[in-house]
C-alpha atoms as a PDB file:
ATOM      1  CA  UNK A   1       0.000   0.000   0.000  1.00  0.00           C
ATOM      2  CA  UNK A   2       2.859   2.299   0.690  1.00  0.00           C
ATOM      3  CA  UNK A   3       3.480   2.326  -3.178  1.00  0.00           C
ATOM      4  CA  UNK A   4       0.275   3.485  -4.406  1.00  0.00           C
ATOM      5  CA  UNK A   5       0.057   7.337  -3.496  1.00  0.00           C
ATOM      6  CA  UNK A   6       2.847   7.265  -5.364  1.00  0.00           C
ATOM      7  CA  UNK A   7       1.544   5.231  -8.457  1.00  0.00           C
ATOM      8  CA  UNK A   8      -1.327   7.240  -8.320  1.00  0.00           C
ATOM      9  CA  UNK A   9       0.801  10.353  -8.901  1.00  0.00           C
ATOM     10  CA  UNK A  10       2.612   9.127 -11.471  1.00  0.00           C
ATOM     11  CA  UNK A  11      -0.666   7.411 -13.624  1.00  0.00           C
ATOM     12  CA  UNK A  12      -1.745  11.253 -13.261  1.00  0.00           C
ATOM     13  CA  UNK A  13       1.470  12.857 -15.188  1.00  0.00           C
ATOM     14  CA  UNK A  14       0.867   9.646 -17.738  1.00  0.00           C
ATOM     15  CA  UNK A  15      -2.772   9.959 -18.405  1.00  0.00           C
ATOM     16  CA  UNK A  16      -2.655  14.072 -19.023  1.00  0.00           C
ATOM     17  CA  UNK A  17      -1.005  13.994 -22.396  1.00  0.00           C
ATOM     18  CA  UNK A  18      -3.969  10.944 -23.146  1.00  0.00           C
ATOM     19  CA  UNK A  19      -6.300  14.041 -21.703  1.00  0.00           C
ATOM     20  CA  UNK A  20      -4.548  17.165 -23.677  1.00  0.00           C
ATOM     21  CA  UNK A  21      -4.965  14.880 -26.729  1.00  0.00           C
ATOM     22  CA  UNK A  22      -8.096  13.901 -26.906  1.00  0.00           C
ATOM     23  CA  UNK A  23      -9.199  17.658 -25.930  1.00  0.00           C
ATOM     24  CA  UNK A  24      -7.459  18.864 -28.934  1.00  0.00           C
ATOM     25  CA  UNK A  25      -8.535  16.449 -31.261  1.00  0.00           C
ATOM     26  CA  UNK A  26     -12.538  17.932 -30.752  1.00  0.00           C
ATOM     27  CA  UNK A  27     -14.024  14.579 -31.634  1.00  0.00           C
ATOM     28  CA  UNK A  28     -17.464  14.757 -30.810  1.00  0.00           C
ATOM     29  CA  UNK A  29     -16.923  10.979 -29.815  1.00  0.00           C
ATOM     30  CA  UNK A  30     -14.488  11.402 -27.194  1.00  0.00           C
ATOM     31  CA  UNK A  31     -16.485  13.901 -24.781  1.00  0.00           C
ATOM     32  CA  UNK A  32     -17.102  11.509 -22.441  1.00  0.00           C
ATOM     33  CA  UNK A  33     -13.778  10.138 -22.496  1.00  0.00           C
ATOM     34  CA  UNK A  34     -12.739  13.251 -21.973  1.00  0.00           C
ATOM     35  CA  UNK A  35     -14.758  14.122 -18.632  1.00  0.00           C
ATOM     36  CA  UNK A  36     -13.783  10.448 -17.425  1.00  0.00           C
ATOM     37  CA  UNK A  37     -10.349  10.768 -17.947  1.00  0.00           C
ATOM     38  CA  UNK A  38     -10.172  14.566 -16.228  1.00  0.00           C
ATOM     39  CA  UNK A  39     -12.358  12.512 -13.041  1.00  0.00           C
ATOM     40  CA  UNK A  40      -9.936  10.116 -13.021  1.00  0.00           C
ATOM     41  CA  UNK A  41      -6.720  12.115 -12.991  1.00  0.00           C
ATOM     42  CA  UNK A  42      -8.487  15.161 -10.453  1.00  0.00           C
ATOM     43  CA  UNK A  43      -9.320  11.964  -7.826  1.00  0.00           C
ATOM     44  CA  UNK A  44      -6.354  10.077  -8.073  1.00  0.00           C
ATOM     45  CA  UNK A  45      -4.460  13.707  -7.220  1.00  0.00           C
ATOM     46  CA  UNK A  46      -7.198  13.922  -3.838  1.00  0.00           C
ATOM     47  CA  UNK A  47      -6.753   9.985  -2.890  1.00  0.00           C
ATOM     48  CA  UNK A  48      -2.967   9.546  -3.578  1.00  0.00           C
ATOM     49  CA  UNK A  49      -2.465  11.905  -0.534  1.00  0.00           C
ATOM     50  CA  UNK A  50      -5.524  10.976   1.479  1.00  0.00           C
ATOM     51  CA  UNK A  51      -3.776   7.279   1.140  1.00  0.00           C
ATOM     52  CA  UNK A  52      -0.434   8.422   2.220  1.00  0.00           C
ATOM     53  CA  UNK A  53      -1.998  10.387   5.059  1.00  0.00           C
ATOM     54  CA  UNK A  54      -4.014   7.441   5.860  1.00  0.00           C
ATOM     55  CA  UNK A  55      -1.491   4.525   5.644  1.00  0.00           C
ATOM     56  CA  UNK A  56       1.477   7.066   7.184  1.00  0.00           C
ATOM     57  CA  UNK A  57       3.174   6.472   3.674  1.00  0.00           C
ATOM     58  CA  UNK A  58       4.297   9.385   2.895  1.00  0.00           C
ATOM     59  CA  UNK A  59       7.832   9.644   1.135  1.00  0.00           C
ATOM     60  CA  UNK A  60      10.231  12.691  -0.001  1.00  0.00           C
ATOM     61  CA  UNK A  61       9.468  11.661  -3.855  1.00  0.00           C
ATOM     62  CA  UNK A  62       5.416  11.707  -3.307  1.00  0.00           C
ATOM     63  CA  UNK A  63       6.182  15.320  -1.917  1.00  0.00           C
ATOM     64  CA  UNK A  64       8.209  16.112  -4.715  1.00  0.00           C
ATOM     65  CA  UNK A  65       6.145  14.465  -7.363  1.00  0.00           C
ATOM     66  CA  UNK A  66       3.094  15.486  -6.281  1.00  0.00           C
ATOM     67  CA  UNK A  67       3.239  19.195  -6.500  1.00  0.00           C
ATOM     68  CA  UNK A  68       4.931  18.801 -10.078  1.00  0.00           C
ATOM     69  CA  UNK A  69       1.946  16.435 -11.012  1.00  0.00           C
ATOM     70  CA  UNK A  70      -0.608  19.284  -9.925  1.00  0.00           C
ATOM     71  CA  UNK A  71       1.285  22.020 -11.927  1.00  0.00           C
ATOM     72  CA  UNK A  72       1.511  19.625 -15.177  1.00  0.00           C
ATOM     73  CA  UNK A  73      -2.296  19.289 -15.004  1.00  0.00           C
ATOM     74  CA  UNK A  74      -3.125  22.741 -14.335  1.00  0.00           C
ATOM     75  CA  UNK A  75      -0.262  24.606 -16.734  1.00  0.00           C
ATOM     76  CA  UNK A  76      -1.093  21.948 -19.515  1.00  0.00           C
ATOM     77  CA  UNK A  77      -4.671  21.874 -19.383  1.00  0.00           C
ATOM     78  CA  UNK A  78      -4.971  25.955 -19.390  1.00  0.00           C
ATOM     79  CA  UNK A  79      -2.898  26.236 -22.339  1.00  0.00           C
ATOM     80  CA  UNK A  80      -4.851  23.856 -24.092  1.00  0.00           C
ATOM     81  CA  UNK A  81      -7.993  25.694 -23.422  1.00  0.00           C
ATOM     82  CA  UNK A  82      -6.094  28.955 -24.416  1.00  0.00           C
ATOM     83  CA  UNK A  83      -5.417  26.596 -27.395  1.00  0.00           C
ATOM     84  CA  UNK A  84      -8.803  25.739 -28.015  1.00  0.00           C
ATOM     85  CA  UNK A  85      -9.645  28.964 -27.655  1.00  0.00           C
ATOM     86  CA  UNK A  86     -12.202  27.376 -24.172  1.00  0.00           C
ATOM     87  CA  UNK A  87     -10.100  30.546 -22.376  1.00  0.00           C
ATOM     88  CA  UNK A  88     -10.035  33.730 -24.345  1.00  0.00           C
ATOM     89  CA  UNK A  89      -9.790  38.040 -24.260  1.00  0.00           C
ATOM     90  CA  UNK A  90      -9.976  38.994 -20.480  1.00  0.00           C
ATOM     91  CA  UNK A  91      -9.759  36.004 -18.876  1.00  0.00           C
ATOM     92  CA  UNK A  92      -5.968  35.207 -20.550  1.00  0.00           C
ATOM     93  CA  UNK A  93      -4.933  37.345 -17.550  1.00  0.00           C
ATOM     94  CA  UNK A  94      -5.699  34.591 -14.979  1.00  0.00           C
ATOM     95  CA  UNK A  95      -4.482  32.112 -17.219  1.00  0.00           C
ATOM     96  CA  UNK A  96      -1.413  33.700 -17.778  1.00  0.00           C
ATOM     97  CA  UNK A  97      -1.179  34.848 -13.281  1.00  0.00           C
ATOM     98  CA  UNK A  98      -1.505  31.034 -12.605  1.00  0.00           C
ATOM     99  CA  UNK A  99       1.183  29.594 -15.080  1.00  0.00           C
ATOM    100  CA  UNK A 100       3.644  32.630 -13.934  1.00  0.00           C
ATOM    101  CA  UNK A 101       2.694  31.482 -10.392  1.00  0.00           C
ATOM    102  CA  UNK A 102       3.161  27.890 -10.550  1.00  0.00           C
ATOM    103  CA  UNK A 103       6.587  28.276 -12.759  1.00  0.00           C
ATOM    104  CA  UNK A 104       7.689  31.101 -10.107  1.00  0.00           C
ATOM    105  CA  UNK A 105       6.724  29.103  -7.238  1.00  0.00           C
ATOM    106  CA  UNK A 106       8.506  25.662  -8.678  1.00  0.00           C
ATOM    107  CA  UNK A 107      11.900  28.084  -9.254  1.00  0.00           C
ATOM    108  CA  UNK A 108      11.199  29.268  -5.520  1.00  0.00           C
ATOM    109  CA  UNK A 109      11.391  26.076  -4.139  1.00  0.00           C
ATOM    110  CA  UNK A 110      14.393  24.863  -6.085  1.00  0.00           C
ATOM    111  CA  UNK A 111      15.843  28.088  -4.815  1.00  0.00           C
ATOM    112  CA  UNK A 112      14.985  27.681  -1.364  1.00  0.00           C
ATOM    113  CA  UNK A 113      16.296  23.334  -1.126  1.00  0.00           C
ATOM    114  CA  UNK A 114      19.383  24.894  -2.113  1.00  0.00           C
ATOM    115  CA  UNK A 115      20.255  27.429   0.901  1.00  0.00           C
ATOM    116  CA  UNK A 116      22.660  26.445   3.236  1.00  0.00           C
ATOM    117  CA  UNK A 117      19.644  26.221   6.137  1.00  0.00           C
ATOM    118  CA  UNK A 118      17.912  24.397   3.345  1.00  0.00           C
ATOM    119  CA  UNK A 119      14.587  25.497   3.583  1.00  0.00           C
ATOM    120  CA  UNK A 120      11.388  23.158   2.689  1.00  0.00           C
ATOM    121  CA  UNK A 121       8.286  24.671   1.183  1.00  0.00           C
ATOM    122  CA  UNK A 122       5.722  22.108   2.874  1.00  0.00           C
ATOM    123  CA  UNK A 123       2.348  22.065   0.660  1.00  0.00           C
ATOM    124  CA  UNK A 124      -0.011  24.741   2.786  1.00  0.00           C
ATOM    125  CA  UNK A 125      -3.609  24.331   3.507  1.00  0.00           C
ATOM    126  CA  UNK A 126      -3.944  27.467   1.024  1.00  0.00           C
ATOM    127  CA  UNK A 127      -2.015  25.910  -1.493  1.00  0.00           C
ATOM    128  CA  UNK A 128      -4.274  22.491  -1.322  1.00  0.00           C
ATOM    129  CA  UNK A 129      -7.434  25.006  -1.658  1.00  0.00           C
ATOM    130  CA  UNK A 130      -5.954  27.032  -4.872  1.00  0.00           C
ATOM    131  CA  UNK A 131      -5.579  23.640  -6.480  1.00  0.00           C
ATOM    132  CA  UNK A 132      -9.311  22.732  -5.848  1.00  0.00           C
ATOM    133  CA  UNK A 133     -10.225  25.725  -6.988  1.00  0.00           C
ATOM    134  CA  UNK A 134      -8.262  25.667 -10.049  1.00  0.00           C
ATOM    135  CA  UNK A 135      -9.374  22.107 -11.080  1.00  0.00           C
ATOM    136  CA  UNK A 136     -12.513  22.843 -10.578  1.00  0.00           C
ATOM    137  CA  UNK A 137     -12.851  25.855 -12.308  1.00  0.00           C
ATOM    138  CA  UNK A 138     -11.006  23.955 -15.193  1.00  0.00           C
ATOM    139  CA  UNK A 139     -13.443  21.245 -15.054  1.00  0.00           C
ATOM    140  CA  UNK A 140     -16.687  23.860 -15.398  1.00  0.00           C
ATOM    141  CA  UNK A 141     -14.714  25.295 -18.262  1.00  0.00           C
ATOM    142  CA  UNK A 142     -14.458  21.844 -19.942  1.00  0.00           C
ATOM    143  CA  UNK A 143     -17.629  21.223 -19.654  1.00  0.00           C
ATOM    144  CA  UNK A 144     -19.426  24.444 -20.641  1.00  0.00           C
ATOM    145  CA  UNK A 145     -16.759  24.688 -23.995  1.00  0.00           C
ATOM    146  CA  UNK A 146     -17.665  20.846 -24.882  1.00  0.00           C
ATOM    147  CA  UNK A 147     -21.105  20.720 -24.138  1.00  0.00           C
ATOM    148  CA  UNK A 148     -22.711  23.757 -25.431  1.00  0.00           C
ATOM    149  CA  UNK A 149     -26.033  22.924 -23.891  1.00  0.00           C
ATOM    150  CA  UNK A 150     -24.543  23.313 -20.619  1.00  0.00           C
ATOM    151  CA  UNK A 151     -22.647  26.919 -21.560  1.00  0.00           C
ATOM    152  CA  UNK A 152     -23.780  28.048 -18.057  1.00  0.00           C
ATOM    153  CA  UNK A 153     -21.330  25.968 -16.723  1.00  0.00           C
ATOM    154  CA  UNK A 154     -18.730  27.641 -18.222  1.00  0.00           C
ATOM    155  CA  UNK A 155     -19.548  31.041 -17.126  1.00  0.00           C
ATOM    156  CA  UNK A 156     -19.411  29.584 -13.437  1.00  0.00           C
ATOM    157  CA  UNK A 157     -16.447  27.718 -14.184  1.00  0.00           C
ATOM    158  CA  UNK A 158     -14.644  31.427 -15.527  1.00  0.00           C
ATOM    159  CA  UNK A 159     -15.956  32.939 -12.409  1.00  0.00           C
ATOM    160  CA  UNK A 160     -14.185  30.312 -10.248  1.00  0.00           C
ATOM    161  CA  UNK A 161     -10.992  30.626 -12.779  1.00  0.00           C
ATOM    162  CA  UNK A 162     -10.462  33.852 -11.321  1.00  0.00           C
ATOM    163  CA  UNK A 163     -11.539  33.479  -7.590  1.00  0.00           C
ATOM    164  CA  UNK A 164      -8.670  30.443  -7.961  1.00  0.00           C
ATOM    165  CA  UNK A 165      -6.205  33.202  -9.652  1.00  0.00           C
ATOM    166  CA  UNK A 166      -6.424  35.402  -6.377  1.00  0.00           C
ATOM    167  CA  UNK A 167      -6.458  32.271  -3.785  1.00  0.00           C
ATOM    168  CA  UNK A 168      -2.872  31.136  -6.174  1.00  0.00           C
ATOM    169  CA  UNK A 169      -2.210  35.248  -6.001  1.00  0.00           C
ATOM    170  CA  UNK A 170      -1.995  34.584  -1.745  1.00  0.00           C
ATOM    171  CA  UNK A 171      -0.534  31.077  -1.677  1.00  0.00           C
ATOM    172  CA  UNK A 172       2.319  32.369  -3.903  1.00  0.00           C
ATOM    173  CA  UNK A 173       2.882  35.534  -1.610  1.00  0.00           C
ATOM    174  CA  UNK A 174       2.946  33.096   1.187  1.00  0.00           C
ATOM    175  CA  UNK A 175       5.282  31.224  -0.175  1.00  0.00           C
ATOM    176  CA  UNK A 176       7.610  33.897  -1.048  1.00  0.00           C
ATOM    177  CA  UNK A 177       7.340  35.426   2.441  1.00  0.00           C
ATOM    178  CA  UNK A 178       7.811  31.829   4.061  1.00  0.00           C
ATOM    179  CA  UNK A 179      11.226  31.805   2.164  1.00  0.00           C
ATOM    180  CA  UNK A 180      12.684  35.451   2.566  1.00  0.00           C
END
């Protein structure tokens, strides 16, 4: 069991470029695929901690790994939407906030495991929250651009897009203060 939050992770990074696929390709065919897939990888991010938690199998890869995985799916999937034009005009700006913040925040931490009192950037309570926020947002979005019959969807799902960019806005500045 102490293997499988860490499996978990790793199916995640291996299903997304399944999931960036199949969103670009537009086949009408593979909507449900589509949603199942993005379910799939968004639970096995929850459960591959809850599990670690849970069985006290937490290791210094899952912590490393994890974080990355969350990043990948978020980064990816956003410019794919920019791609697919599912994010557009105003709302580029959080898109564009949340990949600086994630790419700043990964350079932060490799900054900060390299000082001499070696500093560790522990996943906060905030940080957990802005990735809820930002997977579910990106899940509304999906939905709403796929399923046009459901576009009110993706006007909730841009509203939550930006209430996640301001939650990442925080977590970032508490990062950076937890460091300097």
């Amino acid at each position: 069991m102490s293997k499988l939050p860490n499996f978990l992770t790793l199916l995640r990074i291996f299903l997304l470029p399944l999931l960036i696929y199949l969103i670009i390709d537009s086949n009408s065919s593979f909507k449900l695929a589509i949603l199942i897939l993005f379910i799939v990888i968004a639970l096995s991010d929850y459960f591959d901690g809850v599990i670690a938690r849970k069985t006290n199998s937490t290791s210094e890869f899952g912590k490393m790994l994890d974080p990355i995985a969350d990043k990948l799916f978020v980064v990816l999937l956003i410019i794919t939407f920019i791609y697919n034009d599912y994010i557009n005009e105003i709302n580029l700006i959080p898109a564009y906030l949340i990949i600086f913040r994630e790419i700043f925040i990964s350079g932060l931490r490799e900054y900060a495991s390299n000082l001499p009192e070696v500093k560790k950037i522990d996943v906060s309570i905030l940080g957990k929250y802005k990735t809820a926020f930002q997977i579910l947002s990106l899940f509304l979005i999906l939905i709403g651009s796929i399923y046009l019959d459901l576009q009110p969807l993706l006007n909730i799902g841009i509203y939550l897009f930006w209430l996640s960019t301001i939650i990442t806005l925080i977590s970032a500045y508490q990062y950076y203060k937890s460091i300097f």
